[in-house]
C-alpha atoms as a PDB file:
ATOM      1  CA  UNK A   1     -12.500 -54.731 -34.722  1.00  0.00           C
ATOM      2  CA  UNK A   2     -15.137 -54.126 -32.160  1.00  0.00           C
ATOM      3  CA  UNK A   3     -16.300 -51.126 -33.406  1.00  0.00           C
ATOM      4  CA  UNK A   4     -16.981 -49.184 -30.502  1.00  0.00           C
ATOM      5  CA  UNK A   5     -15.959 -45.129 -29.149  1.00  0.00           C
ATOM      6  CA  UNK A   6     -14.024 -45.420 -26.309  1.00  0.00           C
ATOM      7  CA  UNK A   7     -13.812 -42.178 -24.151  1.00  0.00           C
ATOM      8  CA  UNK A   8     -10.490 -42.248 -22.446  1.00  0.00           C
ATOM      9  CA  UNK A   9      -9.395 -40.303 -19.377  1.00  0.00           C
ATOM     10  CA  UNK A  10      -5.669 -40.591 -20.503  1.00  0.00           C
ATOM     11  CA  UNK A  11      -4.645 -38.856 -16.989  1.00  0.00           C
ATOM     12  CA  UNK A  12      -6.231 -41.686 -15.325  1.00  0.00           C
ATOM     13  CA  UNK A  13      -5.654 -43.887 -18.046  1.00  0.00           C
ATOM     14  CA  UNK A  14      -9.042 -45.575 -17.987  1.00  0.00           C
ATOM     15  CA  UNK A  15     -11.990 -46.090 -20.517  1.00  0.00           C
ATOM     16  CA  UNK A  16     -14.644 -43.847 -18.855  1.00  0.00           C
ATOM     17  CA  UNK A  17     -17.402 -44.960 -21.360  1.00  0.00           C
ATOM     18  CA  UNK A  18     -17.997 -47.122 -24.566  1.00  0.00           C
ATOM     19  CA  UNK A  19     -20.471 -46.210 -27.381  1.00  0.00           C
ATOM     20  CA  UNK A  20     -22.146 -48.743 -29.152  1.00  0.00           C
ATOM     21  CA  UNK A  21     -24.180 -48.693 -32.242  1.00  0.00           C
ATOM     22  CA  UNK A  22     -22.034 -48.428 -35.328  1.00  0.00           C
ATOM     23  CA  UNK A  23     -22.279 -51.655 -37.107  1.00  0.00           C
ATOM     24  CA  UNK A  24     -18.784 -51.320 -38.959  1.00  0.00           C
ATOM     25  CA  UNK A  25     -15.197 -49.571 -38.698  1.00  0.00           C
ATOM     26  CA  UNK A  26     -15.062 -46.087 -37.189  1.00  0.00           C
ATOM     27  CA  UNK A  27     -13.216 -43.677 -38.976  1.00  0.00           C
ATOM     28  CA  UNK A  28     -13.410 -40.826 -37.115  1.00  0.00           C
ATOM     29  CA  UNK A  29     -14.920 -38.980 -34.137  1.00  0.00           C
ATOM     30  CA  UNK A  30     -15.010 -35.200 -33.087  1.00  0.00           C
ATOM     31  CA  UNK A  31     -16.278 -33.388 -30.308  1.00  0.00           C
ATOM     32  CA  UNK A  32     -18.829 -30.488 -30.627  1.00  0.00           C
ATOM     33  CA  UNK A  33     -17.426 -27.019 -29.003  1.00  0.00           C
ATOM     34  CA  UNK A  34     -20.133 -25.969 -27.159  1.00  0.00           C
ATOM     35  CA  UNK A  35     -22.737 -29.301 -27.027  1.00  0.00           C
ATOM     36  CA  UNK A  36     -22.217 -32.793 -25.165  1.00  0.00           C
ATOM     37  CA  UNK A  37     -21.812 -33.878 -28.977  1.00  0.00           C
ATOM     38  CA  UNK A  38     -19.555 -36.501 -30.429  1.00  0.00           C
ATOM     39  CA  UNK A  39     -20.192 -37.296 -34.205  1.00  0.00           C
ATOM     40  CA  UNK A  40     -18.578 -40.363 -35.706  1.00  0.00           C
ATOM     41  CA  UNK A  41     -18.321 -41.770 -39.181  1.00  0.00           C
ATOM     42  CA  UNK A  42     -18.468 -45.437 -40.134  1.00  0.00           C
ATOM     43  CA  UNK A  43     -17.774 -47.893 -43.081  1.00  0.00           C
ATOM     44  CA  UNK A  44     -21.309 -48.825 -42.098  1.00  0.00           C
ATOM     45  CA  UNK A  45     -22.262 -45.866 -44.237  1.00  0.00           C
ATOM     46  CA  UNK A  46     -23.541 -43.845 -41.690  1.00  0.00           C
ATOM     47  CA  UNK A  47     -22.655 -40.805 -39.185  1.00  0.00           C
ATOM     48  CA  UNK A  48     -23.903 -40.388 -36.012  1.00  0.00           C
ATOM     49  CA  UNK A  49     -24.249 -38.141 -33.242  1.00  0.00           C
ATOM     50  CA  UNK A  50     -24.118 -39.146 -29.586  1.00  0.00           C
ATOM     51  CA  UNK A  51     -24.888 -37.439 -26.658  1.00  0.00           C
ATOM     52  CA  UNK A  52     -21.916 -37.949 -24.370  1.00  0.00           C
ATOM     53  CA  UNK A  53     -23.323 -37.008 -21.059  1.00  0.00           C
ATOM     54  CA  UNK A  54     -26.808 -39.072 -21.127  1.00  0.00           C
ATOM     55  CA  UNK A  55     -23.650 -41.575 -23.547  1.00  0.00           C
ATOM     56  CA  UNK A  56     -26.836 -42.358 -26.313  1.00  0.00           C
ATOM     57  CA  UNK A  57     -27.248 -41.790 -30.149  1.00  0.00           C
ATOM     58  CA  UNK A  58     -29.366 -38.835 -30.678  1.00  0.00           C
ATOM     59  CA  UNK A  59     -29.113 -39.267 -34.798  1.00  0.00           C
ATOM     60  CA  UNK A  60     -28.352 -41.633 -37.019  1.00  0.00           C
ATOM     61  CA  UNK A  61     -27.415 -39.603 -40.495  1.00  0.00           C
ATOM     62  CA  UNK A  62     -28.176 -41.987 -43.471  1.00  0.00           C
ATOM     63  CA  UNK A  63     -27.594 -41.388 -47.381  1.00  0.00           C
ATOM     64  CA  UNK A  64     -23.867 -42.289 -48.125  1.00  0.00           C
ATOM     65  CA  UNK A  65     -23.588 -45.168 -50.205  1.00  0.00           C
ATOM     66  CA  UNK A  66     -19.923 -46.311 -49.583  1.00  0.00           C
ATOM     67  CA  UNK A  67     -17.636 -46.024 -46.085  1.00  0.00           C
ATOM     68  CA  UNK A  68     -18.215 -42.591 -44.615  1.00  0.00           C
ATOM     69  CA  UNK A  69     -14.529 -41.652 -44.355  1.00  0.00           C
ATOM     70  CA  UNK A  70     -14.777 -38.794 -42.506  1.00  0.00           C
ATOM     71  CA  UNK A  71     -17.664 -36.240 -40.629  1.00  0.00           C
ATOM     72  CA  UNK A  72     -16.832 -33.022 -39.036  1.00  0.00           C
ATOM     73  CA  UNK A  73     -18.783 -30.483 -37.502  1.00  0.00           C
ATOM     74  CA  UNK A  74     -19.397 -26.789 -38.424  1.00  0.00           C
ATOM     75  CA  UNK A  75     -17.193 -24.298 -36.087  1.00  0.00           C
ATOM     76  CA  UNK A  76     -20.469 -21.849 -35.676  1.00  0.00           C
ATOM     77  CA  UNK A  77     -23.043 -23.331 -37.679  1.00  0.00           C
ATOM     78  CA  UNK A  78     -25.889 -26.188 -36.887  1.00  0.00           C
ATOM     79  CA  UNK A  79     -24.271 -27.978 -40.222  1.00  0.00           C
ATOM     80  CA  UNK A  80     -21.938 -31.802 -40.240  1.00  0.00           C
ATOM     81  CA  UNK A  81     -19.865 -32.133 -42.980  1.00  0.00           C
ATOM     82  CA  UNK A  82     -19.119 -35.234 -44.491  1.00  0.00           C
ATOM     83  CA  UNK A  83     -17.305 -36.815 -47.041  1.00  0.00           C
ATOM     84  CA  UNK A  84     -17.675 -40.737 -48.101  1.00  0.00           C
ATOM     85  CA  UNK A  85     -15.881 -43.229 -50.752  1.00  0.00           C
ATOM     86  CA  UNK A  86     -19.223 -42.360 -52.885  1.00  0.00           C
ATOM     87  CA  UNK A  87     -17.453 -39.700 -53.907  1.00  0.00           C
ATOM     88  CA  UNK A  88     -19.787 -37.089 -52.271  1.00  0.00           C
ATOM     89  CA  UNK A  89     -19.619 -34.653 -49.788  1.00  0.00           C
ATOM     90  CA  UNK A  90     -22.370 -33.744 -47.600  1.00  0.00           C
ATOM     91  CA  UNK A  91     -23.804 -31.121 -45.392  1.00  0.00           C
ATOM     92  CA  UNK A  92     -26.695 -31.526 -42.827  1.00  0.00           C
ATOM     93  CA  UNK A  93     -28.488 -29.906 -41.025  1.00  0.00           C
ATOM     94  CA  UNK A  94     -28.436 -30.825 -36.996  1.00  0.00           C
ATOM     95  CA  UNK A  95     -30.680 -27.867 -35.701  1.00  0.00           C
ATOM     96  CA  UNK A  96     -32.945 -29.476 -34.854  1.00  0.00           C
ATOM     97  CA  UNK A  97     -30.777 -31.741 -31.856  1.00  0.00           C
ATOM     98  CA  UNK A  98     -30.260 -28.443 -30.152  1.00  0.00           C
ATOM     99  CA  UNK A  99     -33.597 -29.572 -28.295  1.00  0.00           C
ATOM    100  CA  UNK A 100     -32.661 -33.685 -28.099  1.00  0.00           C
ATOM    101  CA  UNK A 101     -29.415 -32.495 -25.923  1.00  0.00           C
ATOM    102  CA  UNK A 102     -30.617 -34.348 -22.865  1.00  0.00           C
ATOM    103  CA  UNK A 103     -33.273 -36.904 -24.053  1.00  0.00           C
ATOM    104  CA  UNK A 104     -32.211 -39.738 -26.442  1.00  0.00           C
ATOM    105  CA  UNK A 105     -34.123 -40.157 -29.411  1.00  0.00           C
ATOM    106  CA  UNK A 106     -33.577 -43.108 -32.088  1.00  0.00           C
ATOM    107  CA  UNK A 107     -34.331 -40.572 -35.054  1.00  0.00           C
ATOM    108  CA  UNK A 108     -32.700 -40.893 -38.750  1.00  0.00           C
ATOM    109  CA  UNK A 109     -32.189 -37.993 -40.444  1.00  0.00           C
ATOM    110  CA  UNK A 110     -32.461 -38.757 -44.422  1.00  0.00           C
ATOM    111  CA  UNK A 111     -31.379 -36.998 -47.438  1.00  0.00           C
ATOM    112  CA  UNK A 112     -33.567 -36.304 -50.285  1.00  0.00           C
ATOM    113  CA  UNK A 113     -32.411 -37.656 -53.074  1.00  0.00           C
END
């Protein structure tokens, strides 16, 4: 209920950072392959994409209009996936964060409708 990301050492068993900015449940979280990425889907109808090294939101992804039940990203392409109780499924493009991998930004990517 706090709705946080929690990145665990589970060796060490010990929180090594929290993430903060969702404003509702947390469905799900991935890391990227080959970028410090984490994306994360909320019931606060958003996904987002944080930078785990500099541990800051580099995009907030709006357009759903119900809980964002799940975001994944692309294996090779600069595409998230996401699905959400609107009954849509979504792909954006994150290209342009290649550049944003270090610097924290507060931008919001929108849809057009």
């Amino acid at each position: 209920d706090d709705y946080k990301i929690k990145v665990w050492n589970y060796k060490l068993r010990r929180c090594l950072f929290t993430l903060l900015g969702h404003l509702d449940y947390i469905r799900t979280v991935q890391f990227h392959q080959e970028y410090p990425w984490i994306v994360s889907a909320s019931d606060d109808q958003t996904i987002r994409i944080w930078n785990w090294q500099s541990r800051t939101c580099i995009s907030v992804l709006t357009g759903h209009n119900h809980y964002v039940m799940c975001a994944s990203f692309h294996i090779k392409e600069d595409l998230v996936v996401s699905a959400s109780l609107d009954q849509t499924v979504r792909v954006w493009d994150i290209s342009g964060l290649r550049k944003k991998t270090v610097s924290p930004a507060d931008e919001v990517l929108r849809l057009p409708q």
